[in-house]
PDB file of N, CA and C in Angstrom:
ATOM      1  N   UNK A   1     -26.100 221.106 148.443  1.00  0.00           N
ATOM      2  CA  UNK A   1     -27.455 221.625 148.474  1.00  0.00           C
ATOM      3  C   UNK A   1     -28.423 220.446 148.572  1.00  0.00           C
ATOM      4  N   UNK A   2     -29.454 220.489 149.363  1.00  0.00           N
ATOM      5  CA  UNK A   2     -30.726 219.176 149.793  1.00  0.00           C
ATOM      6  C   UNK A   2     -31.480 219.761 148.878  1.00  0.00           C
ATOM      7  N   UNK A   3     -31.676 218.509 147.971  1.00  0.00           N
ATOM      8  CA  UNK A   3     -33.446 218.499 147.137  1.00  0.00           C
ATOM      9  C   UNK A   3     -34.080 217.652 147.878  1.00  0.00           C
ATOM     10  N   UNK A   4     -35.353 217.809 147.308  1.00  0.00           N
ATOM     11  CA  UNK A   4     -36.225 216.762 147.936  1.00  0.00           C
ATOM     12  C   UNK A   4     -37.258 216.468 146.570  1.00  0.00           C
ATOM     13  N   UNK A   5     -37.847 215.058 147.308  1.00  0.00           N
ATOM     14  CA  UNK A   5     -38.410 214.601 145.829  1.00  0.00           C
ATOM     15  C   UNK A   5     -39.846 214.001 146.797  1.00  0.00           C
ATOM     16  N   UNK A   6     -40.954 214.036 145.607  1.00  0.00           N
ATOM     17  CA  UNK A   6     -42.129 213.329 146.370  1.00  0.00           C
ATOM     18  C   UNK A   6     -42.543 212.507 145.556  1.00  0.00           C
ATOM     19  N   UNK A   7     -43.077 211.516 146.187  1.00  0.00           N
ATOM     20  CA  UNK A   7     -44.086 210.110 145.794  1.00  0.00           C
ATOM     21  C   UNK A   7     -45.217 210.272 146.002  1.00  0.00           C
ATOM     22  N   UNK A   8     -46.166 209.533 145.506  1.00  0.00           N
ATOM     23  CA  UNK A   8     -47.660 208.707 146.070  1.00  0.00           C
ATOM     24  C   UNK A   8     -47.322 207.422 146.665  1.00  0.00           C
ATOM     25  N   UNK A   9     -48.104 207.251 147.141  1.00  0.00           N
ATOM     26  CA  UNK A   9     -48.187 205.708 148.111  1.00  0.00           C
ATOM     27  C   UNK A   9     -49.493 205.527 147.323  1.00  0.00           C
ATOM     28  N   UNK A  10     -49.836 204.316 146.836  1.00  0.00           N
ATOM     29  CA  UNK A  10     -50.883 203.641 146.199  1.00  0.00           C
ATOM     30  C   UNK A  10     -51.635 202.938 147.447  1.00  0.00           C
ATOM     31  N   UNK A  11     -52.651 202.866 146.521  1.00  0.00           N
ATOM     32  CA  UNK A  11     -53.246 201.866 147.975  1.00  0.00           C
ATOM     33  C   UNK A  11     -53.012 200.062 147.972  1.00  0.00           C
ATOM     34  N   UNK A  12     -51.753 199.877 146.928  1.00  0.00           N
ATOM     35  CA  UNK A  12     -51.258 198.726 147.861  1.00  0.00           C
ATOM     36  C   UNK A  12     -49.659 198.893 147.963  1.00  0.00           C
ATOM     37  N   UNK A  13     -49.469 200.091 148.464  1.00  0.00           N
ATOM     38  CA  UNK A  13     -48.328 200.561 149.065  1.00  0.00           C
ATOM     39  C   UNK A  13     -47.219 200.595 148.390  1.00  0.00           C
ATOM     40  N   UNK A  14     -47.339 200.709 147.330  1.00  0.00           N
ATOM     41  CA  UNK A  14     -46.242 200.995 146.133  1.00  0.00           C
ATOM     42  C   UNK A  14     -46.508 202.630 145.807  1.00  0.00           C
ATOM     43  N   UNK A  15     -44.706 202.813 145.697  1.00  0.00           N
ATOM     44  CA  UNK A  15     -44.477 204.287 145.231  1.00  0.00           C
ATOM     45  C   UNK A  15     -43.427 204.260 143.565  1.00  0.00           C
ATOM     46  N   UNK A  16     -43.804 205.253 143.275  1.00  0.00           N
ATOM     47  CA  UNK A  16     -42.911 205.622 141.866  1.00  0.00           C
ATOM     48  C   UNK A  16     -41.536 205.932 142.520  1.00  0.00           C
ATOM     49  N   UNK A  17     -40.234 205.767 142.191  1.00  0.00           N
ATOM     50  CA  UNK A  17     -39.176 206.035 142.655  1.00  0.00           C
ATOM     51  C   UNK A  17     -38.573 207.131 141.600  1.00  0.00           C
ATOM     52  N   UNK A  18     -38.600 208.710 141.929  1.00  0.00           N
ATOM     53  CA  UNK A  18     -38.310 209.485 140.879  1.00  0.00           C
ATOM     54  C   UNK A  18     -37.679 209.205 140.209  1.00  0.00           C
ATOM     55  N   UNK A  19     -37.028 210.057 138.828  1.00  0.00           N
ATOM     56  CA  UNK A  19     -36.184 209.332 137.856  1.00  0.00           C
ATOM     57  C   UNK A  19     -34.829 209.734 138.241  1.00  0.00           C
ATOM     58  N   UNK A  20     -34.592 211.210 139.003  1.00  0.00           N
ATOM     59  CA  UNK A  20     -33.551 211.484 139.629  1.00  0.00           C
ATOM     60  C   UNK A  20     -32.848 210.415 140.846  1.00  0.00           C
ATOM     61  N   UNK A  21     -33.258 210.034 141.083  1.00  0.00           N
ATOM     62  CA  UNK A  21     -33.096 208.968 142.401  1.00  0.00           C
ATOM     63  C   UNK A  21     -32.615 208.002 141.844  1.00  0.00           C
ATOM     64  N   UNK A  22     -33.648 207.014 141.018  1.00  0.00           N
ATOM     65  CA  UNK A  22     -32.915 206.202 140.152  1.00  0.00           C
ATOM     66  C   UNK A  22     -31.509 206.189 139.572  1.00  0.00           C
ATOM     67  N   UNK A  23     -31.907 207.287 138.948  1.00  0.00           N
ATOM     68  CA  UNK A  23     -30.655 207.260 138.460  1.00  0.00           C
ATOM     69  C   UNK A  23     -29.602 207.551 139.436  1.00  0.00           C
ATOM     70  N   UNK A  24     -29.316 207.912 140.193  1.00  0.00           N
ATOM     71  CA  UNK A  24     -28.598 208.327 141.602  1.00  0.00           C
ATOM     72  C   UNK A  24     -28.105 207.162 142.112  1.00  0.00           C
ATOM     73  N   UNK A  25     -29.105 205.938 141.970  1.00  0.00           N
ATOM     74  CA  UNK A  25     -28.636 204.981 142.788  1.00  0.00           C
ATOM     75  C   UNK A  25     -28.737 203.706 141.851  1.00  0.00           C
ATOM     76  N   UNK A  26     -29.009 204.388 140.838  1.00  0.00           N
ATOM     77  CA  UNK A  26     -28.154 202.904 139.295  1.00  0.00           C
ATOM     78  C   UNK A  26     -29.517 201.941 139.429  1.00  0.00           C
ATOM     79  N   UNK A  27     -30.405 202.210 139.503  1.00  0.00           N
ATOM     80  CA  UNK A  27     -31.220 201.438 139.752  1.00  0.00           C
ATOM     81  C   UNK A  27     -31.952 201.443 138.337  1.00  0.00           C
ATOM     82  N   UNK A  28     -32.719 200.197 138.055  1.00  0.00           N
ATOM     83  CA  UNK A  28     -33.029 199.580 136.811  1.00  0.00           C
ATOM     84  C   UNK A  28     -34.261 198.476 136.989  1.00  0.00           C
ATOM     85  N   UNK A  29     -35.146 198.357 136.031  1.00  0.00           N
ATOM     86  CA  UNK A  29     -36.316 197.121 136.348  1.00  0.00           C
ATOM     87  C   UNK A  29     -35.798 196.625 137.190  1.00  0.00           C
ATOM     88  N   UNK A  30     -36.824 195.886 137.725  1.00  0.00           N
ATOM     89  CA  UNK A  30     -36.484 194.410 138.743  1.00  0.00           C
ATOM     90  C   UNK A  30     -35.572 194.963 139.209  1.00  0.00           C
ATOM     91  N   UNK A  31     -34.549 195.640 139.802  1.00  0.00           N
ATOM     92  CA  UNK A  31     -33.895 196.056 141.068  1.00  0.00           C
ATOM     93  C   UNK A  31     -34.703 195.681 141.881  1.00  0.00           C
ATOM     94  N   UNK A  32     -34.145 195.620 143.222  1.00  0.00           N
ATOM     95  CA  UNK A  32     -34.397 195.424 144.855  1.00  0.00           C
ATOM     96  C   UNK A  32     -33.750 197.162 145.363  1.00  0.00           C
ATOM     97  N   UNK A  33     -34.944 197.522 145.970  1.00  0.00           N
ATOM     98  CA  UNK A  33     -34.184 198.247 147.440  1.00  0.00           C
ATOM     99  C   UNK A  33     -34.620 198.069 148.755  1.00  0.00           C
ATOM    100  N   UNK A  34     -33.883 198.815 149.469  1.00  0.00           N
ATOM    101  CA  UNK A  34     -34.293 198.202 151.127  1.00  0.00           C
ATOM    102  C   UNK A  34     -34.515 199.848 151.935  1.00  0.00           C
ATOM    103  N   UNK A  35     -35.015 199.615 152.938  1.00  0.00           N
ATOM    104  CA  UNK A  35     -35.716 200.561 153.655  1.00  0.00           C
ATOM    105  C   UNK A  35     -34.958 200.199 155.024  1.00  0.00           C
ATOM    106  N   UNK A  36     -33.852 201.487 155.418  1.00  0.00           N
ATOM    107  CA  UNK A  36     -33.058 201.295 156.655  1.00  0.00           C
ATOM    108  C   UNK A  36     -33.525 202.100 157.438  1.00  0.00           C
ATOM    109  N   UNK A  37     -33.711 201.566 158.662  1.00  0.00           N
ATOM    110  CA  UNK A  37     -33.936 202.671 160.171  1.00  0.00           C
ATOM    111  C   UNK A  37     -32.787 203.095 160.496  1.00  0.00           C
ATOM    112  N   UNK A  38     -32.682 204.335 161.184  1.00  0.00           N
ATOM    113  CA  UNK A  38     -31.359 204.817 161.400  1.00  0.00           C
ATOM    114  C   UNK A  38     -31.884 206.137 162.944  1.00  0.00           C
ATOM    115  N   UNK A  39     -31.897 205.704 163.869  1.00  0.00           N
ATOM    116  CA  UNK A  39     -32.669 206.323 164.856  1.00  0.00           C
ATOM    117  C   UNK A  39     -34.224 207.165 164.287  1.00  0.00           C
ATOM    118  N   UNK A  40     -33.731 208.668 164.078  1.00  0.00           N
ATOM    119  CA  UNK A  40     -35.228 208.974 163.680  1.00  0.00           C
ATOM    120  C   UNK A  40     -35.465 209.709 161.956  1.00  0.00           C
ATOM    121  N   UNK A  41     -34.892 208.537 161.300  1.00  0.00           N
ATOM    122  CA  UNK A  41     -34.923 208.616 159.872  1.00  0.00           C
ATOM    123  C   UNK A  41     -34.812 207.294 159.376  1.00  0.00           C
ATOM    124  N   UNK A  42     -35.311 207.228 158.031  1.00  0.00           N
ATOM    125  CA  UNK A  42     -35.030 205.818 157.172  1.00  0.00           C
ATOM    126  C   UNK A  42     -34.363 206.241 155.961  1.00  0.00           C
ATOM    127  N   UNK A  43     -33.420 205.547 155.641  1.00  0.00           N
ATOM    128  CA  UNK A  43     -32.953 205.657 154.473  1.00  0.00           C
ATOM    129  C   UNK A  43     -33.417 204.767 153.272  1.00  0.00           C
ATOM    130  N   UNK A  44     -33.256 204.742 152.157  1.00  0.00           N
ATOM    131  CA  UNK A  44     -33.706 204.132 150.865  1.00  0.00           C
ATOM    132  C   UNK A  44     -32.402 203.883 150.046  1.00  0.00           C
ATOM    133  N   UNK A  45     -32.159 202.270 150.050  1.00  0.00           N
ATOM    134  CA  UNK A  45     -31.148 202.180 149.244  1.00  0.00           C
ATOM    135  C   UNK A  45     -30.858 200.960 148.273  1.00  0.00           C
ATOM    136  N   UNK A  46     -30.254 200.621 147.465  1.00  0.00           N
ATOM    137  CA  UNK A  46     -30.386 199.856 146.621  1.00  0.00           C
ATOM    138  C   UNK A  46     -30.064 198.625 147.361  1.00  0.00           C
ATOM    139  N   UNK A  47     -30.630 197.705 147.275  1.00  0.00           N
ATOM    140  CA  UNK A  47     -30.202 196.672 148.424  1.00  0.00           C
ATOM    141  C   UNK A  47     -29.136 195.646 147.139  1.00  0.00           C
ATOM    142  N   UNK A  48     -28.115 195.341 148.282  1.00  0.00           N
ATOM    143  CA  UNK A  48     -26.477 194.452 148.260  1.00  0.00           C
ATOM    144  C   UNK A  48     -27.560 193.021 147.527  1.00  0.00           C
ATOM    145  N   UNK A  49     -27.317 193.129 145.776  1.00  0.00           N
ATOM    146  CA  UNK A  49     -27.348 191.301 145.202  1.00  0.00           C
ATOM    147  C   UNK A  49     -26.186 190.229 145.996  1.00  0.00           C
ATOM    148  N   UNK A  50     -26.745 189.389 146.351  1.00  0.00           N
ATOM    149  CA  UNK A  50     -25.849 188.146 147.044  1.00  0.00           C
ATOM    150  C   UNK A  50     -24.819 187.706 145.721  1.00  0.00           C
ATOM    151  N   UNK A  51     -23.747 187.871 145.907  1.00  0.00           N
ATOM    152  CA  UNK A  51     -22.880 187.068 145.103  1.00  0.00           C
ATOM    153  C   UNK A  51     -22.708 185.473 144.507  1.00  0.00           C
ATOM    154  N   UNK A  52     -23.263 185.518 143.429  1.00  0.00           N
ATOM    155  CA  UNK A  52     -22.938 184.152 142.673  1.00  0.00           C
ATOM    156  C   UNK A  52     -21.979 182.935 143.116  1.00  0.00           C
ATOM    157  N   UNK A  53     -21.854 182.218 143.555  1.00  0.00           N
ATOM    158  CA  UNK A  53     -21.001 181.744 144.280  1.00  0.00           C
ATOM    159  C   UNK A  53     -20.140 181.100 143.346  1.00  0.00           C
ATOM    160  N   UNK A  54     -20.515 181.063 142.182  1.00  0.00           N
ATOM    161  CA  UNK A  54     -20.038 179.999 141.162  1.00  0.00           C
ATOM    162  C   UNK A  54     -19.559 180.876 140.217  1.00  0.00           C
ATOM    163  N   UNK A  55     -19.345 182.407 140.586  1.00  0.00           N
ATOM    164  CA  UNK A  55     -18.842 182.993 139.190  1.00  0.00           C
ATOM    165  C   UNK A  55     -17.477 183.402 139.128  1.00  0.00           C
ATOM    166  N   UNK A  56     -16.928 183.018 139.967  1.00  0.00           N
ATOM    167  CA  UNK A  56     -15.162 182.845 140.191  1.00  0.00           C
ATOM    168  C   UNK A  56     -14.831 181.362 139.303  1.00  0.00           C
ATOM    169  N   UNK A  57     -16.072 181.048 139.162  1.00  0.00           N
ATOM    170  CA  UNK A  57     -15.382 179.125 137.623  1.00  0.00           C
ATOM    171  C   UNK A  57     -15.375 179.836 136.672  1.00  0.00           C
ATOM    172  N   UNK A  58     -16.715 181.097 136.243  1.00  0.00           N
ATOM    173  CA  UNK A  58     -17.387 181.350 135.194  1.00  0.00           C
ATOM    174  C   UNK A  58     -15.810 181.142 134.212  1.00  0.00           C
ATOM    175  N   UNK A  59     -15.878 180.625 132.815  1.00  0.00           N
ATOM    176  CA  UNK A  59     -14.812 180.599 131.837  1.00  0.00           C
ATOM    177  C   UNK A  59     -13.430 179.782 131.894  1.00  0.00           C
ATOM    178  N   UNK A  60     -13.546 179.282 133.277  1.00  0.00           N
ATOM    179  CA  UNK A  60     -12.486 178.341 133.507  1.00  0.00           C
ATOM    180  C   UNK A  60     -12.053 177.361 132.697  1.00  0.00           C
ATOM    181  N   UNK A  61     -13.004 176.674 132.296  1.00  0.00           N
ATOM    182  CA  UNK A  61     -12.450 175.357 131.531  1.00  0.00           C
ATOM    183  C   UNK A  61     -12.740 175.674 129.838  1.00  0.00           C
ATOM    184  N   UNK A  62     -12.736 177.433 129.702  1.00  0.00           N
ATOM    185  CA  UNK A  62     -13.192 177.921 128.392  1.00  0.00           C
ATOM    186  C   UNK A  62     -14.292 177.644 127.684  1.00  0.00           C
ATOM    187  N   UNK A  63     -14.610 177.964 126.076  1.00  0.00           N
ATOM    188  CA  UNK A  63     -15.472 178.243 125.335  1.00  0.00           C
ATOM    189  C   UNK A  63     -15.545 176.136 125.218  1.00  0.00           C
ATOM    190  N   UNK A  64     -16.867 176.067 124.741  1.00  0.00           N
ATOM    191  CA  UNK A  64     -17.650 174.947 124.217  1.00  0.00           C
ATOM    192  C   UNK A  64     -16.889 174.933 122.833  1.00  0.00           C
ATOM    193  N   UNK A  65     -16.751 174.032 122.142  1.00  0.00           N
ATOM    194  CA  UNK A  65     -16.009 174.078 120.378  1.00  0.00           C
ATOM    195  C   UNK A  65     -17.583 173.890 119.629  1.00  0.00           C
ATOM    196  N   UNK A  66     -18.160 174.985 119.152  1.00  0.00           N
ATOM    197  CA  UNK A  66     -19.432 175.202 118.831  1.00  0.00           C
ATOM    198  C   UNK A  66     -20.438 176.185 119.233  1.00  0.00           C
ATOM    199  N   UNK A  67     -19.603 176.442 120.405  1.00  0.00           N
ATOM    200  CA  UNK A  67     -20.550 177.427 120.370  1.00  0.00           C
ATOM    201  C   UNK A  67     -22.111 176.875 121.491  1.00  0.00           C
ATOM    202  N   UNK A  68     -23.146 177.318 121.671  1.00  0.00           N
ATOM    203  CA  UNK A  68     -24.572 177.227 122.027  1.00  0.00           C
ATOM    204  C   UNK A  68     -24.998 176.168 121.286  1.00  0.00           C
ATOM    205  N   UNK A  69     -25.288 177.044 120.124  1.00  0.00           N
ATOM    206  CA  UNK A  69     -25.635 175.660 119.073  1.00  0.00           C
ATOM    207  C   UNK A  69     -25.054 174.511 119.196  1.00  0.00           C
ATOM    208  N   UNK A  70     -24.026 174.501 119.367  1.00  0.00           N
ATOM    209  CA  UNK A  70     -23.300 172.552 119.465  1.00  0.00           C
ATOM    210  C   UNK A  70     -23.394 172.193 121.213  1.00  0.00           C
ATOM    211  N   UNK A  71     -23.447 173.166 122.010  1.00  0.00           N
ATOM    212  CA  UNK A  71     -24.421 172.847 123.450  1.00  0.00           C
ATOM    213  C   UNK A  71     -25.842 171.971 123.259  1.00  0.00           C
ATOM    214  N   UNK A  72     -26.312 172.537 122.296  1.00  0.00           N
ATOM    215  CA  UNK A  72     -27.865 172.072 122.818  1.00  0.00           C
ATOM    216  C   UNK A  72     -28.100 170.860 121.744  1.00  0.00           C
ATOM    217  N   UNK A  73     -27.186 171.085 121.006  1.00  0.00           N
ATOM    218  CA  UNK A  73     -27.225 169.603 119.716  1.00  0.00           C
ATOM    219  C   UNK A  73     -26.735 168.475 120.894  1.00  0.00           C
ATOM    220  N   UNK A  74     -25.422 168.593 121.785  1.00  0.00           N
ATOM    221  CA  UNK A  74     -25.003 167.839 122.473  1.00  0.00           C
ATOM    222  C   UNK A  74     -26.077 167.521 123.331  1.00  0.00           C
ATOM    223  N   UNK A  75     -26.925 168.188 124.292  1.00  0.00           N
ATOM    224  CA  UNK A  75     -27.543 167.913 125.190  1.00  0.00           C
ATOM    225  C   UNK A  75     -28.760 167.243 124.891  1.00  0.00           C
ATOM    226  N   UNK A  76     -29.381 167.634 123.256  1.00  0.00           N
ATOM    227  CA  UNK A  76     -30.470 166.852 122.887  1.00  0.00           C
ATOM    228  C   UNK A  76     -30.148 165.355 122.577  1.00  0.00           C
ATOM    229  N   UNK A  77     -28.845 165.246 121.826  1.00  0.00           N
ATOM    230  CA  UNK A  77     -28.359 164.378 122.166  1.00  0.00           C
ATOM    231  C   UNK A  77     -28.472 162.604 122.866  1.00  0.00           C
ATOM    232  N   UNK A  78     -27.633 163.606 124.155  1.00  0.00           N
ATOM    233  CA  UNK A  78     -27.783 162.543 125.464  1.00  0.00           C
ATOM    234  C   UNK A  78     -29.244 162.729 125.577  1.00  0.00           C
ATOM    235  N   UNK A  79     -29.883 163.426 125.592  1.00  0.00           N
ATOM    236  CA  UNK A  79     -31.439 163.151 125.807  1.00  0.00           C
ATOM    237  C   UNK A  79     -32.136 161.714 124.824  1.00  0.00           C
ATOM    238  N   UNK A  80     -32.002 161.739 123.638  1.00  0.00           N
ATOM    239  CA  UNK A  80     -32.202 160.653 122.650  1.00  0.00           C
ATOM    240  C   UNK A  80     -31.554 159.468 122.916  1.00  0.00           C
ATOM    241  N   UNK A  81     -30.238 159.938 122.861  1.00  0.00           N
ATOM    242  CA  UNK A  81     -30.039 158.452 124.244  1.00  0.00           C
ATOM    243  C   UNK A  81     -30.030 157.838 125.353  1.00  0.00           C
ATOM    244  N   UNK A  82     -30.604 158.703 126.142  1.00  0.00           N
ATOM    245  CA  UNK A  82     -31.344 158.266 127.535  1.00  0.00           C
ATOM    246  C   UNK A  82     -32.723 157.281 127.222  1.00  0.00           C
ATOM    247  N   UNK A  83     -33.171 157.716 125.899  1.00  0.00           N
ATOM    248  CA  UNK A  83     -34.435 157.545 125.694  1.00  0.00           C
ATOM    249  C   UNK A  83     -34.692 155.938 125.229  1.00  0.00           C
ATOM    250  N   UNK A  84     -33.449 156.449 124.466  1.00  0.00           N
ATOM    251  CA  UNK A  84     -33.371 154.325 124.327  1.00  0.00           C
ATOM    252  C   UNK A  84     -33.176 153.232 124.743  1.00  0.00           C
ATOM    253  N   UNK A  85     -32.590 153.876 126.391  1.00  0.00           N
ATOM    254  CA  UNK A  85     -31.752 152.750 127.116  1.00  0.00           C
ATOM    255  C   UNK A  85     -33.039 152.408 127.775  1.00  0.00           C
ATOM    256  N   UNK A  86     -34.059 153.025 127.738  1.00  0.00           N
ATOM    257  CA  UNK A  86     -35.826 152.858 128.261  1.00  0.00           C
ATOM    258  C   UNK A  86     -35.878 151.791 127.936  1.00  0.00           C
ATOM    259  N   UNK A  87     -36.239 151.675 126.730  1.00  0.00           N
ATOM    260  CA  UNK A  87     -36.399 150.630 125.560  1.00  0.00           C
ATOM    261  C   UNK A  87     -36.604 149.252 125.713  1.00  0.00           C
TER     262      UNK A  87
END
């Protein structure tokens, strides 16, 4: 069965995207969608995020021994001693 759903167009060309739709197409803040021609219709669809290129390492060489906290102790760190070799 076809529903149909309506918008406003604002006058700087932004529309509300119903909540049915949304949800239809997983869409969430800050999403992207894209607007396809398709002879004499356009479609509306969640537009393809580019893949991380780096998230096939993500966990590779495992967890930090500390945690975040011993990340940023480390990194302030080398920062304090960058600072001295100024000196």
């Amino acid at each position: 069965m076809e529903k149909s759903f309506t918008s406003v167009v604002t006058s700087k060309g932004q529309i509300t995207v119903p909540q049915e739709i949304r949800e239809r197409l997983g869409l969430k803040q800050g999403d992207r969608v894209e607007f396809v021609t398709q002879k004499n219709r356009t479609v509306v669809r969640r537009a393809a995020t580019p893949e991380n290129p780096f998230k096939k390492y993500e966990g590779i060489l495992g967890g930090f021994p500390g945690g975040k906290k011993e990340i940023n102790a480390w990194v302030r760190s080398m920062r304090d001693d960058y600072g001295d070799e100024e000196k």
